[in-house]
Protein backbone atom coordinates (compact mmCIF):
# COMPACT_ATOMS: atom_id res chain seq x y z
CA UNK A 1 0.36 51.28 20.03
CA UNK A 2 3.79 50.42 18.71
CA UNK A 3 3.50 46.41 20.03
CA UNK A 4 -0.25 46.34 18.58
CA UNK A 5 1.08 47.09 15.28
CA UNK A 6 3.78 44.85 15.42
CA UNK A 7 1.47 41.75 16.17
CA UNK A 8 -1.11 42.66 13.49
CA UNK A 9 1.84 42.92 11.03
CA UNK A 10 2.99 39.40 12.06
CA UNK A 11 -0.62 37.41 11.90
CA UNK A 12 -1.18 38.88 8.51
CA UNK A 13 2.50 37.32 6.96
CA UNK A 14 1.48 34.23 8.88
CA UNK A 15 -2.07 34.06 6.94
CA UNK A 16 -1.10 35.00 3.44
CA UNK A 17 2.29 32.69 4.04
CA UNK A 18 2.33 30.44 0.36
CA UNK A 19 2.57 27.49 2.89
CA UNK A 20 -0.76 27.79 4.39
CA UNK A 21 -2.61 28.20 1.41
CA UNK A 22 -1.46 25.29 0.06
CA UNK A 23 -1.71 23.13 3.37
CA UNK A 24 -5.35 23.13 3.92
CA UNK A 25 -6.33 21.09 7.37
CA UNK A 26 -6.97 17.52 5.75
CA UNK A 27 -10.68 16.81 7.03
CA UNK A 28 -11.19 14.25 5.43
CA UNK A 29 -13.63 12.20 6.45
CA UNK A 30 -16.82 12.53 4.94
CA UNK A 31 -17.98 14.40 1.55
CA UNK A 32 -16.47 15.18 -1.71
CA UNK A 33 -13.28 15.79 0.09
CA UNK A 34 -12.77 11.37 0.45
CA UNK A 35 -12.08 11.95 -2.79
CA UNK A 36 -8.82 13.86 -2.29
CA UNK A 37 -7.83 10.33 -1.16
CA UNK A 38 -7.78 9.51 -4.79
CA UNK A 39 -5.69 11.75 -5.88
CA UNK A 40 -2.82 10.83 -2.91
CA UNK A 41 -2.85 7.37 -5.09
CA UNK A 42 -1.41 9.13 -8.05
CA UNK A 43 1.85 9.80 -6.29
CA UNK A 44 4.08 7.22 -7.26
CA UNK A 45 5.42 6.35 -4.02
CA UNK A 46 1.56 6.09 -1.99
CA UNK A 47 0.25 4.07 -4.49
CA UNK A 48 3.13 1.80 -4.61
CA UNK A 49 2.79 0.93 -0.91
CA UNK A 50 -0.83 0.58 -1.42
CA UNK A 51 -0.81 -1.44 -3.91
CA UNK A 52 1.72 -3.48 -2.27
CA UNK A 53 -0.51 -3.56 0.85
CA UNK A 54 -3.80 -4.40 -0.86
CA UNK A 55 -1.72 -7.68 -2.75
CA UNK A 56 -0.79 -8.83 0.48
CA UNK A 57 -4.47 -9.65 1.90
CA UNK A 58 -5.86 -10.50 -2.17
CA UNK A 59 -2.70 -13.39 -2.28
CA UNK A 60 -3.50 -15.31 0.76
CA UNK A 61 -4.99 -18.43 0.47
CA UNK A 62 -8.53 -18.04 1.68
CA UNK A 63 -10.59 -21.31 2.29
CA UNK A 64 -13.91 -22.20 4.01
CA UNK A 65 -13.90 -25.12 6.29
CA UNK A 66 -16.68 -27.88 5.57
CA UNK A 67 -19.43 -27.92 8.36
CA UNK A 68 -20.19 -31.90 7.92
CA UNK A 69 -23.56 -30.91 6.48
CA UNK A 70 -23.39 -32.48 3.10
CA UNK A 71 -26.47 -30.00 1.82
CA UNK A 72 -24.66 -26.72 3.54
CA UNK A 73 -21.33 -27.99 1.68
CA UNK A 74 -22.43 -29.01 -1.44
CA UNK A 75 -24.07 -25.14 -1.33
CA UNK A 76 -20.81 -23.40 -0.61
CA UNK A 77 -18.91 -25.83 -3.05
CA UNK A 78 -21.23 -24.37 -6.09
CA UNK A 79 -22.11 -21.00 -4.93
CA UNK A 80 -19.49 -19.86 -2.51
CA UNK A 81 -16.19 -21.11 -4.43
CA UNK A 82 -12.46 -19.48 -3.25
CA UNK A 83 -12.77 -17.58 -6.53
CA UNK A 84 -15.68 -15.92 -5.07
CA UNK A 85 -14.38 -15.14 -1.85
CA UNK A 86 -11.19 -13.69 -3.59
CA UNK A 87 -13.20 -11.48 -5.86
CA UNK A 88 -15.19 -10.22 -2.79
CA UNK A 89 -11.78 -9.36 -1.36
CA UNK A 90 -10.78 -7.62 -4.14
CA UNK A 91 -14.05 -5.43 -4.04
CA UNK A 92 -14.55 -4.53 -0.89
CA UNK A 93 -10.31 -4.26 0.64
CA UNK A 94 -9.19 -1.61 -1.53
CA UNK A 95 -12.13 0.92 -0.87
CA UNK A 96 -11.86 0.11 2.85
CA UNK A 97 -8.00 0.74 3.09
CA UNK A 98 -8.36 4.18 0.39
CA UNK A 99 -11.58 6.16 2.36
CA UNK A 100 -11.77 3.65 5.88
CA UNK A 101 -14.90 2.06 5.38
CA UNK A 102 -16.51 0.15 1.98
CA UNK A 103 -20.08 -0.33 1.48
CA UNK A 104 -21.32 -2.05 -1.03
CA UNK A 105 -24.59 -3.07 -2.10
CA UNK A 106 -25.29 -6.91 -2.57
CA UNK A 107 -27.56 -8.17 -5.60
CA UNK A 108 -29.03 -11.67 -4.92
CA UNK A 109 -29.78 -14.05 -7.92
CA UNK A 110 -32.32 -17.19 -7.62
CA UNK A 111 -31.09 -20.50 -9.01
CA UNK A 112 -33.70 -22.66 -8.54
CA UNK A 113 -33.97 -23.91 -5.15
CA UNK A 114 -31.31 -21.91 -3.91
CA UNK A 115 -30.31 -17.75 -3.59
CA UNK A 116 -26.42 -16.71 -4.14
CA UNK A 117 -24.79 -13.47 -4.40
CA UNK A 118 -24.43 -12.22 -8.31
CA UNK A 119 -22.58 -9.28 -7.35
CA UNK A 120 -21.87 -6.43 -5.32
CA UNK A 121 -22.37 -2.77 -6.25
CA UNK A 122 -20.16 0.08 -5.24
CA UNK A 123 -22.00 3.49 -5.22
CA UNK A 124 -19.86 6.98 -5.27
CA UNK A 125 -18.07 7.33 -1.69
CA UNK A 126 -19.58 10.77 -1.31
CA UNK A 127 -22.87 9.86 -1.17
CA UNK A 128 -22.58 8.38 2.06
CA UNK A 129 -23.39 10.12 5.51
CA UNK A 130 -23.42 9.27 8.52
CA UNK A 131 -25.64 10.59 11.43
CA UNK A 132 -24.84 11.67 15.05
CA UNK A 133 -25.46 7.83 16.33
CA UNK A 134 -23.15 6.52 13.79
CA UNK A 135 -25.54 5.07 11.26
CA UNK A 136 -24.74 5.27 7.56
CA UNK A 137 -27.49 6.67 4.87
CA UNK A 138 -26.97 6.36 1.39
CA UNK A 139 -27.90 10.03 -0.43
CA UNK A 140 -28.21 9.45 -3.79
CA UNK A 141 -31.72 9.82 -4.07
CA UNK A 142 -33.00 11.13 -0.88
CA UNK A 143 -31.40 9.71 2.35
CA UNK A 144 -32.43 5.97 3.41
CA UNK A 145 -30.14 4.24 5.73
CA UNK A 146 -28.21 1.25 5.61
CA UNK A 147 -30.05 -0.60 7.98
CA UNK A 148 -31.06 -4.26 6.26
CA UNK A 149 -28.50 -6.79 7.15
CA UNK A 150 -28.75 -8.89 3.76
CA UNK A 151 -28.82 -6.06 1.76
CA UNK A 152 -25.71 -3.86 2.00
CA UNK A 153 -21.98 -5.08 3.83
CA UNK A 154 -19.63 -2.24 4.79
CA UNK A 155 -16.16 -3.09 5.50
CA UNK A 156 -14.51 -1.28 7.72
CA UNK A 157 -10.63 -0.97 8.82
CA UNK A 158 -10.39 -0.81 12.57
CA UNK A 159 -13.88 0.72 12.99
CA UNK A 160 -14.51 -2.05 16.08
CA UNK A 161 -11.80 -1.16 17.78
CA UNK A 162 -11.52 2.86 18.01
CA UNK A 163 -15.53 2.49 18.10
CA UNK A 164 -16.33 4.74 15.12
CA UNK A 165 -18.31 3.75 12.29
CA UNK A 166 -16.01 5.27 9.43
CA UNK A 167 -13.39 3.51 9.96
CA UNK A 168 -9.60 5.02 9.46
CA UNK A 169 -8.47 5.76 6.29
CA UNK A 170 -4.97 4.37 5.43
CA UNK A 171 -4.08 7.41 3.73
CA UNK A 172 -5.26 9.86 5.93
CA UNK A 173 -2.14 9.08 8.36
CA UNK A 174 0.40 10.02 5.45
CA UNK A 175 -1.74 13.44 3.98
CA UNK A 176 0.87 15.92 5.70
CA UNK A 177 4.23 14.10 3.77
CA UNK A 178 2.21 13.49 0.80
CA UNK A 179 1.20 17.40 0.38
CA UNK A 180 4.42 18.58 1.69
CA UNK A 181 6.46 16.14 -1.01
CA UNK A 182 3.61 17.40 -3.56
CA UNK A 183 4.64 21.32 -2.70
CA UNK A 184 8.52 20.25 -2.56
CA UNK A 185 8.04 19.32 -6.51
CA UNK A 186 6.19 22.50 -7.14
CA UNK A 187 8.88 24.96 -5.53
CA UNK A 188 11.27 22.97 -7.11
CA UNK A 189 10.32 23.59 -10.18
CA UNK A 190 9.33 27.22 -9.72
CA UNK A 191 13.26 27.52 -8.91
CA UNK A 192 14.41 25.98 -11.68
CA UNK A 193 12.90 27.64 -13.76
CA UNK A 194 13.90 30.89 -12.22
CA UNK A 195 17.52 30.28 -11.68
CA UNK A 196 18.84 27.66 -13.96
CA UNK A 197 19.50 30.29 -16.11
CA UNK A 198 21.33 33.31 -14.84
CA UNK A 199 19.70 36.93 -14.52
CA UNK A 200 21.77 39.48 -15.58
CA UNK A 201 20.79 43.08 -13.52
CA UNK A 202 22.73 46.25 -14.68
CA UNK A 203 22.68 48.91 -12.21
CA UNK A 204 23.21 53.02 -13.16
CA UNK A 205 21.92 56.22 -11.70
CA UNK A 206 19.74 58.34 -13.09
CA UNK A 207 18.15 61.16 -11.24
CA UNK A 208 15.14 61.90 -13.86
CA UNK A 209 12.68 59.37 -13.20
CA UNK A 210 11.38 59.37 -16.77
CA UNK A 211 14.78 59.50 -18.54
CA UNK A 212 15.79 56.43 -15.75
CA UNK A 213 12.67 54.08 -17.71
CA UNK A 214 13.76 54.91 -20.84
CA UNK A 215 17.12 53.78 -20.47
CA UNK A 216 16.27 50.72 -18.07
CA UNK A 217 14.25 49.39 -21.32
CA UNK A 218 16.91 49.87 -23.75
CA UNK A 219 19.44 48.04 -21.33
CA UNK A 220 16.98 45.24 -21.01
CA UNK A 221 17.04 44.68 -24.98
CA UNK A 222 20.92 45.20 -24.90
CA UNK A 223 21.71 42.70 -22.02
CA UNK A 224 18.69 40.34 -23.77
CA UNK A 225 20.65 40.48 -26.85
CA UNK A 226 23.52 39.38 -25.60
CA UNK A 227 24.75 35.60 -26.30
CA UNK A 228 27.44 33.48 -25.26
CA UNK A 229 30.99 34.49 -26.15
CA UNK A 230 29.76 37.83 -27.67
CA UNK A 231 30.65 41.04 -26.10
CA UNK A 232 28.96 44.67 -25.29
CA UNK A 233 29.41 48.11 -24.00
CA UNK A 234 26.89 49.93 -21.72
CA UNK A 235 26.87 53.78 -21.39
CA UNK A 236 26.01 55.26 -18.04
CA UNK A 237 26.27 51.53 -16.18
CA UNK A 238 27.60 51.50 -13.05
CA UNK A 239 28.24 47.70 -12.22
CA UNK A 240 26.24 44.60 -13.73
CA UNK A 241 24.96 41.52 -11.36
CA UNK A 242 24.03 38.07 -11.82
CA UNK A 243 21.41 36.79 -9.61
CA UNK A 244 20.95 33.79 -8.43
CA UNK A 245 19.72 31.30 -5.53
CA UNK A 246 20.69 30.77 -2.06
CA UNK A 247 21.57 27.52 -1.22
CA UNK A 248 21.43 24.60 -3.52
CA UNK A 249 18.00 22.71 -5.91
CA UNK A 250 19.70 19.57 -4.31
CA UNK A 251 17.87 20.82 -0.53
CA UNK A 252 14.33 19.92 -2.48
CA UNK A 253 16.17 16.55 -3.11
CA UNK A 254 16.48 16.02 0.68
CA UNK A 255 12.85 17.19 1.77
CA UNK A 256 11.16 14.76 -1.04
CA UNK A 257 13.30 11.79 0.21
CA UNK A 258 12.38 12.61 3.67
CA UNK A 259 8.53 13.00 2.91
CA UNK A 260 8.94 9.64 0.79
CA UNK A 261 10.45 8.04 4.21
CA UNK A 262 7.63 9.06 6.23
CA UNK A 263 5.56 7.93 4.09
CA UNK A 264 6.64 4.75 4.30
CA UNK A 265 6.82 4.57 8.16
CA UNK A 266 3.09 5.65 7.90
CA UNK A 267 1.80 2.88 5.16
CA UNK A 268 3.99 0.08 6.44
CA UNK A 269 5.29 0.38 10.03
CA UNK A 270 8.80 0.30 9.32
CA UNK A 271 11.58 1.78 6.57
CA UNK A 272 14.40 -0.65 5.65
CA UNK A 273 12.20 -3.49 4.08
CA UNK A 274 10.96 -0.61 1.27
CA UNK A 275 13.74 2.21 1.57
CA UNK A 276 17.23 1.77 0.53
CA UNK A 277 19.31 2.60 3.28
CA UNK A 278 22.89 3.49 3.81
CA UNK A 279 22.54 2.27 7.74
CA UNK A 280 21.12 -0.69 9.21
CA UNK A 281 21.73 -4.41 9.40
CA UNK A 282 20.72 -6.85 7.14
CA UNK A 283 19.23 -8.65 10.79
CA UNK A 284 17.34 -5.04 11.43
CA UNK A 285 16.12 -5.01 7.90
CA UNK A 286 14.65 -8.65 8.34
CA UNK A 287 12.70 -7.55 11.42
CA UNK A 288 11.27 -4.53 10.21
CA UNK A 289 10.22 -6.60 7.13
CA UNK A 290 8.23 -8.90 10.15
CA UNK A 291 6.69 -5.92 11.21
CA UNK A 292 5.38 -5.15 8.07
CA UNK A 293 3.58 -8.73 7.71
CA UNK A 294 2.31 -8.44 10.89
CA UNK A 295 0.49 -4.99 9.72
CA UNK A 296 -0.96 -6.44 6.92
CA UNK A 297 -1.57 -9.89 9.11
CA UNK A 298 -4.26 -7.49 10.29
CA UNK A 299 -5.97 -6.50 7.19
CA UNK A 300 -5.95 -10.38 6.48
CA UNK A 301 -7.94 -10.73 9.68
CA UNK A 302 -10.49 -8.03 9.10
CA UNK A 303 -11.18 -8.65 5.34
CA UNK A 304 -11.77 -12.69 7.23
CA UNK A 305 -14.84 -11.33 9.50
CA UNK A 306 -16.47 -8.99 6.19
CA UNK A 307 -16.23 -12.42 4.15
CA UNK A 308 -17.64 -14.59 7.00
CA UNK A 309 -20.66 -12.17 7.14
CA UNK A 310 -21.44 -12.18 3.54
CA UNK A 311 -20.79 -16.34 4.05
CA UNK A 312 -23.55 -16.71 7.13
CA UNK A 313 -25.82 -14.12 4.99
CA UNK A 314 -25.98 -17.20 2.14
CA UNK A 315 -26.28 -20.17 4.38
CA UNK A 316 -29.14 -18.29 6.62
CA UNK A 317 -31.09 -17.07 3.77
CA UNK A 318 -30.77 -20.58 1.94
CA UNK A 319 -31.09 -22.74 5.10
CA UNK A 320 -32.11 -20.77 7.74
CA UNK A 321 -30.21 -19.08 10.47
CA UNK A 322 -29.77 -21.83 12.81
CA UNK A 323 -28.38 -23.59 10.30
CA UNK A 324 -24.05 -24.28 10.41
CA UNK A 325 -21.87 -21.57 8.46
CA UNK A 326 -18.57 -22.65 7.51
CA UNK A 327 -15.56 -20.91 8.83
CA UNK A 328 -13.81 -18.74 6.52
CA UNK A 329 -10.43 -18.55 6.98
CA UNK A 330 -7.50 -16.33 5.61
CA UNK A 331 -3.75 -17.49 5.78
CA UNK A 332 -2.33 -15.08 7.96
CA UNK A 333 0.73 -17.71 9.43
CA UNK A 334 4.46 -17.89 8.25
CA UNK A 335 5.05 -21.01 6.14
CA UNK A 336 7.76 -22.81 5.84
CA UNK A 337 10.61 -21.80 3.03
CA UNK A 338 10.65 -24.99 0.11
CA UNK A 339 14.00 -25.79 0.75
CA UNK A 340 12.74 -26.46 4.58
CA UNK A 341 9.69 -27.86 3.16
CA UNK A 342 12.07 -30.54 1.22
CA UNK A 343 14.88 -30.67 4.18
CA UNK A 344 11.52 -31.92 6.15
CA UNK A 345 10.51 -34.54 3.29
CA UNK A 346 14.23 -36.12 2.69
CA UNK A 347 14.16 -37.01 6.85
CA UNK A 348 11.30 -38.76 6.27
CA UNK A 349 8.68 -36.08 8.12
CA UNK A 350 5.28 -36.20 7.00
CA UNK A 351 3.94 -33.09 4.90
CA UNK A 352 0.64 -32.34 3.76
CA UNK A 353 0.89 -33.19 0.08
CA UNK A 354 -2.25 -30.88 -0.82
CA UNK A 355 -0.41 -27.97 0.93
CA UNK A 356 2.27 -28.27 -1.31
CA UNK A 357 0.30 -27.90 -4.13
CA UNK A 358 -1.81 -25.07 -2.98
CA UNK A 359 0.89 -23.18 -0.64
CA UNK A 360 3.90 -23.64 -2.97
CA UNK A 361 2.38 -23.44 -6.97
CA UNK A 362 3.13 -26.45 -7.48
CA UNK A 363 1.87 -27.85 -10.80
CA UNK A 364 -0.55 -30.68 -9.99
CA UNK A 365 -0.48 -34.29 -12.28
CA UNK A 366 -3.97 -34.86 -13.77
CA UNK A 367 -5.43 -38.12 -12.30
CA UNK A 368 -6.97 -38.63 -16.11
CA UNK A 369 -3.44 -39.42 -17.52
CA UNK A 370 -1.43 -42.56 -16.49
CA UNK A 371 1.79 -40.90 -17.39
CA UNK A 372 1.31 -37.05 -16.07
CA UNK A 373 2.79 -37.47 -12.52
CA UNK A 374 6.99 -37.60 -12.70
CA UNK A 375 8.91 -38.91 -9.42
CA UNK A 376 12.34 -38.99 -9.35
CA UNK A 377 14.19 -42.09 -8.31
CA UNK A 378 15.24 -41.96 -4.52
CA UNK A 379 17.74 -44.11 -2.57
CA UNK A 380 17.41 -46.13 -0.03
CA UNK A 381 16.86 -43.86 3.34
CA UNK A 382 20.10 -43.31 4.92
CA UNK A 383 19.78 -43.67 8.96
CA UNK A 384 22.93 -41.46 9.64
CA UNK A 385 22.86 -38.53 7.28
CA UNK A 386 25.16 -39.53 5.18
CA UNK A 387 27.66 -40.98 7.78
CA UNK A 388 29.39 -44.33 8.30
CA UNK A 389 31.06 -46.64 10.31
CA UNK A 390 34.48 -46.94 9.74
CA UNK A 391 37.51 -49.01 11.32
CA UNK A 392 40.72 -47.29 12.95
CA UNK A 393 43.00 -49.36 13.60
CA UNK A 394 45.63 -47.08 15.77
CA UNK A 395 43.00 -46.95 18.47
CA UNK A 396 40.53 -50.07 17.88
CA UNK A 397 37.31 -48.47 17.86
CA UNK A 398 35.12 -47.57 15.09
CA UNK A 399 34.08 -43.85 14.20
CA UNK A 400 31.15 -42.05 12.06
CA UNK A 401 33.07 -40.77 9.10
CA UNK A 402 31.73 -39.28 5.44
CA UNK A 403 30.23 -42.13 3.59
CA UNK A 404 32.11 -42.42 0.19
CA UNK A 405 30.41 -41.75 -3.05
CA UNK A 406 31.02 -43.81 -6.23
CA UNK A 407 31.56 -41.51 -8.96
CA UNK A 408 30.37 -43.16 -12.11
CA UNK A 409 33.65 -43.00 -14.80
């Protein structure tokens, strides 16, 4: 009877621990509770990263390649312009990376001849549901599904690949540090508060248990009463403690920074590149900061097939669907640094001059003014780097030696 008792006793601490009821299990995939997702991008650190993740796919160069149809391009130049594509990006990425999947409902607008998308319309997250097959209904009024192709676009984040049609959140990987770090700053606080300032506890006997709460209240005003560098006597006290903590505030200090590293690991594959670290190379920092491009190289890539889809919906309403679709494309490889950009230009190798203007920011001259354009003045192209010929006469022959610069007086 003695063990049964013992193991009741332990599974009730265990279920009233403060712990557990604050650490909920994070299902989170379909409701009101996405929007607990929302909140995680309050914490400073989260949405930092997020925010740093979601810039990384917006900032890429995203272009559409010309079909050779001169009706199909002349379409896309008008209706489908990069500053379209970008704004679809920026409406459709963020939502997808937050909850896993973004649908969004797409409003066409005639212009004469022709149909383009005038916008596209986010509805609340929770009113989505999906059934036991997988497909998605929209709840707001009723339940109708999202089943016409040229009417809603859901973007999903590595829903093709795991085979599920929610998608996975990018937040959901990083709920565990983010409520652990979120409970860290409540108990430290709590402490503070509690210890920061001493609690003085005077101790006496007193074998009437009446008499012994009368006189605990009137020490309680005495010891309250008392203020720094004053003094007091107390009848009948037998010793007077100070209580305080076990251990040291700075141990919350340790468990945020290590929820804040995880954190990171979770949002961007890797530490060094975000973290400020007392180990590692400056070589390991530079891979791990590869790592992290090659993470978001895949956002790039996904947000590149949603934009294509929304691309082929306007050329196959507007021209049918065996018509051409140009190929959207997203940046997604390393360029070149400038200074290997111009190392490439002074030895004379050809370099896209449009590139430079569109990879690097490079201010563009207008072609309407004569005098916009500036070009320095170059010398004449030096065949050995900067080298000569020069004679020796000690051994006869002639040597490559530093050409000698005139420096004007």
């Amino acid at each position: 009877m003695a063990k049964a008792k013992d193991k009741n006793l332990t599974v009730q601490i265990i279920r009233d621990s403060l712990i557990w009821q604050h650490m909920p299990d994070p299902g989170l995939l379909s409701g009101a509770k996405l929007k607990t997702y929302d909140e995680m991008l309050d914490d400073a650190r989260v949405g930092s990263l997020f925010e740093e993740r979601v810039r990384a796919t917006e900032n890429r160069p995203v272009r559409l390649k010309p079909t050779g149809n001169a009706g199909i391009d002349g379409y896309c130049d008008k209706y489908v312009t990069e500053k379209l594509l970008r704004k679809w990006t920026n409406q459709l990425l963020p939502g997808a990376l937050e909850y896993g999947f973004r649908p969004a409902e797409i409003i066409w607008e005639e212009k004469g001849r022709f149909f383009s998308i005038d916008a596209l319309i986010h509805h609340r997250i929770e009113q989505y549901r999906f059934d036991c097959e997988g497909r998605m209904y929209h709840t707001a009024f009723g339940a109708f599904p999202l089943d016409d192709p040229y009417k809603f676009i859901v973007h999903r984040i590595d829903g093709d690949r795991y085979n599920n049609p929610y998608g996975r959140s990018y937040l959901r990987r990083v709920y565990w540090p983010w409520k652990f770090k979120k409970l860290g700053f409540q108990f430290w606080l709590q402490a503070t508060e509690k210890f920061s300032v001493p609690t003085i506890m005077a101790i006496f006997e007193q074998s009437d248990p009446k008499k012994a709460k009368e006189t605990a209240v009137e020490l309680a005003e005495m010891i309250g009463q008392i203020s720094s560098s004053s003094s007091a006597a107390l009848a009948n006290v037998k010793e007077i403690k100070e209580l305080s903590m076990a251990g040291s505030l700075a141990d919350f200090d340790c468990l945020i920074k290590a929820c804040d590293l995880q954190i990171t690991y979770g949002m961007t594959g890797q530490a060094l590149a975000n973290n400020i670290s007392d180990t590692g190379t400056q070589a390991l920092g530079t891979v791990q900061a590869q790592t992290k491009d090659d993470v978001y190289e895949n956002d790039a890539r996904a947000m590149a097939y949603t934009l294509q889809a929304l691309v082929d919906m306007c050329i196959h309403v507007n021209f049918g669907e065996d018509a051409p679709c140009p190929e959207v494309t997203l940046e997604t490889e390393d360029k070149a640094s400038f200074q290997d950009v111009m190392t490439a230009i002074d030895r004379g190798i050809p370099v896209s001059r449009s590139a430079l203007y569109s990879q690097y920011g490079l201010p563009k001259p207008d072609e309407n003014l004569e005098d916009d354009a500036f070009v320095a003045e170059r010398r004449a192209a030096d065949p050995f780097g900067g080298y000569e010929f020069a004679d020796y006469p000690e051994t006869g022959k002639k040597k490559l030696r530093p050409m000698r610069r005139m420096i004007p007086s």
